[in-house]
Every structure is written in structure tokens, then in C-alpha cells.
Protein backbone atom coordinates (compact mmCIF):
# COMPACT_ATOMS: atom_id res chain seq x y z
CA UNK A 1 -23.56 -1.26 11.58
CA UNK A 2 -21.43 -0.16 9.01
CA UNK A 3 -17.61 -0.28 9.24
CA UNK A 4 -16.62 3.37 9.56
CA UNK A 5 -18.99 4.09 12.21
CA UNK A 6 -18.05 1.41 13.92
CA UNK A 7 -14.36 2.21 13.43
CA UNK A 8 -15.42 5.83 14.66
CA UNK A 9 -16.71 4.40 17.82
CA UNK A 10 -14.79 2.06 19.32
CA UNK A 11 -11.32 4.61 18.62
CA UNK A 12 -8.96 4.94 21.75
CA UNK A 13 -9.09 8.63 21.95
CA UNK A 14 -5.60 8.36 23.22
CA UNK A 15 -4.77 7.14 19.65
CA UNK A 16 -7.26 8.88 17.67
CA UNK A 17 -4.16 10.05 15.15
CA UNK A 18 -2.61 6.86 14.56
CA UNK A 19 -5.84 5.03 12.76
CA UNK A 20 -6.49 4.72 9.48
CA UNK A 21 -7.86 7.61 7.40
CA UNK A 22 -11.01 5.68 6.49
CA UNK A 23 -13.58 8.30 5.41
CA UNK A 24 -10.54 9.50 2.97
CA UNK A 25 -9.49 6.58 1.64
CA UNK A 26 -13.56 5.80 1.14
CA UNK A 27 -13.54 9.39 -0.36
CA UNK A 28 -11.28 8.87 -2.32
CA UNK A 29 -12.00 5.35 -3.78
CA UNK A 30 -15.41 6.59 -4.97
CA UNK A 31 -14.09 9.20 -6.82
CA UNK A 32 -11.47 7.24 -8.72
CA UNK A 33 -14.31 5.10 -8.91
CA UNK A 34 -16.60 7.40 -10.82
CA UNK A 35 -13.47 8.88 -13.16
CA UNK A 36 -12.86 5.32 -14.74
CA UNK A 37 -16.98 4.60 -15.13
CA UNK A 38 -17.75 7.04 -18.33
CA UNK A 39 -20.76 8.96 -18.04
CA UNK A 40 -22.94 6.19 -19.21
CA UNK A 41 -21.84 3.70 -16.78
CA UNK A 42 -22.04 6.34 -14.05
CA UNK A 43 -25.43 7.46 -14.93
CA UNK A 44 -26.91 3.71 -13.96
CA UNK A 45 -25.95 4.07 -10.74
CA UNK A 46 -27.07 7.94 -9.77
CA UNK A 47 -30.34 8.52 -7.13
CA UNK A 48 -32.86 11.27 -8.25
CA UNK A 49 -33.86 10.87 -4.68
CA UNK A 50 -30.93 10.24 -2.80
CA UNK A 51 -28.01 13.03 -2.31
CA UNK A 52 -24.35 12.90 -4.05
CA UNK A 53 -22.21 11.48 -1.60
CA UNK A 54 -20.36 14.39 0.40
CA UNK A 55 -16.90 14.93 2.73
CA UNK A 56 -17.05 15.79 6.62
CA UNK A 57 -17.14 19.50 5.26
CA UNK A 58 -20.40 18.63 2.85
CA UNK A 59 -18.45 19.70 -0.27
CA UNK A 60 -19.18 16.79 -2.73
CA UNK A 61 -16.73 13.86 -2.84
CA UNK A 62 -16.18 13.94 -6.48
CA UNK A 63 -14.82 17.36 -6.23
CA UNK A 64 -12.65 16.83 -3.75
CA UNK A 65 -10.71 14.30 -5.48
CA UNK A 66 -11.68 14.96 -8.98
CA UNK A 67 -7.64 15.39 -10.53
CA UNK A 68 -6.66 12.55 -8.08
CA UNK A 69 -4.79 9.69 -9.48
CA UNK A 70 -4.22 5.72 -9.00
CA UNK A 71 -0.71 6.33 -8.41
CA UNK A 72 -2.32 9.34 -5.48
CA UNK A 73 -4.39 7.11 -3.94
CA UNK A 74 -1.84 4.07 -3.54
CA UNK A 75 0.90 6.35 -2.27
CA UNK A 76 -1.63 7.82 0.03
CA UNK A 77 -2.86 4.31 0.98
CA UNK A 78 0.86 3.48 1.86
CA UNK A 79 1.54 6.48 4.07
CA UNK A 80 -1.34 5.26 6.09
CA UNK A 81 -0.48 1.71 5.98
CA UNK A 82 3.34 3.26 7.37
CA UNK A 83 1.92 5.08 9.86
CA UNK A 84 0.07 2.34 11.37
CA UNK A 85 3.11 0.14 10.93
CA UNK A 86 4.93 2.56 12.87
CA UNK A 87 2.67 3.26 15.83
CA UNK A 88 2.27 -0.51 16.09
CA UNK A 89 5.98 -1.31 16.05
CA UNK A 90 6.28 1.10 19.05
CA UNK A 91 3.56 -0.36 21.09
CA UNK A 92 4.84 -3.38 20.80
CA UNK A 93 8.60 -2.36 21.91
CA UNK A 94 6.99 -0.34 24.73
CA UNK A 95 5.09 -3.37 25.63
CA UNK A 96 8.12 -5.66 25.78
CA UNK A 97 9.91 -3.36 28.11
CA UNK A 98 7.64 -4.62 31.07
């Protein structure tokens, strides 16, 4: 099974807004990805038979997040990273209080 499946399964629905954005951060990875591989690197690794990758909404990835930075991706990396930081640090305080 592959890790964002399995990350989509086993969510506390309670909590469902305090995980990571996976399937974005994956989005956007292979799209940086494919910006720093020129054409001719890129074209090695392209499927005649199997489909561009695409978002939940079926647009293709690359468009998506086709002016997207480094400097994008790590800041949006770090806004996850705080959130779940956050949400942790106050589980664990409400946890203590018992």
C-alpha cells in the first residue's frame, strides 16, 4: 500500500484538517521536479501508455504548479510542518490537564 492512501485511511476524521497536505506537497514536488529536468531528461521518463499524473480535480499536476518555486514549496512545506506543530503542542497540553 502506498503511503498516501494509507495516510488517507487511517485519518481521525475528527482531525482531518490538522494532517499534512500530502497529495500537495507530492503535487508539488513532481512539478518542481520536472522544471529542473530539461526536456531531454524529462522525455526518458514519460509513458506513451500511461496518463500524465493529475490533481484531485484531474487538471494535470504540472500545470498546477508550473510558476511554483523552491523557495514556494519550502515555505509551503513549513506552514504545514507549523500547523502540525501546533495542533500537536495542544494535544499534548490538553492531555496533561487530566
Amino acid at each position: 500500500m502506498k503511503f498516501g492512501q494509507y495516510l488517507q485511511e487511517n485519518k481521525n476524521p475528527d482531525w482531518k484538517n490538522m494532517y499534512i497536505d500530502y497529495d500537495k506537497l507530492k503535487d508539488m514536488i513532481k512539478a518542481l521536479e520536472e522544471k529542473h529536468l530539461g526536456p531531454t531528461q524529462l522525455s526518458k521518463g514519460i509513458s506513451l501508455t500511461v496518463p500524465m499524473p493529475t490533481n484531485a480535480a484531474g487538471m494535470p499536476v504540472a500545470k498546477e504548479f508550473a510558476d511554483m518555486t523552491q523557495e514556494q514549496f519550502y515555505s509551503f512545506l513549513e506552514q504545514e510542518m507549523r500547523k502540525i506543530e501546533q495542533f500537536t503542542k495542544k494535544m499534548v497540553l490538553l492531555d496533561t490537564k487530566y
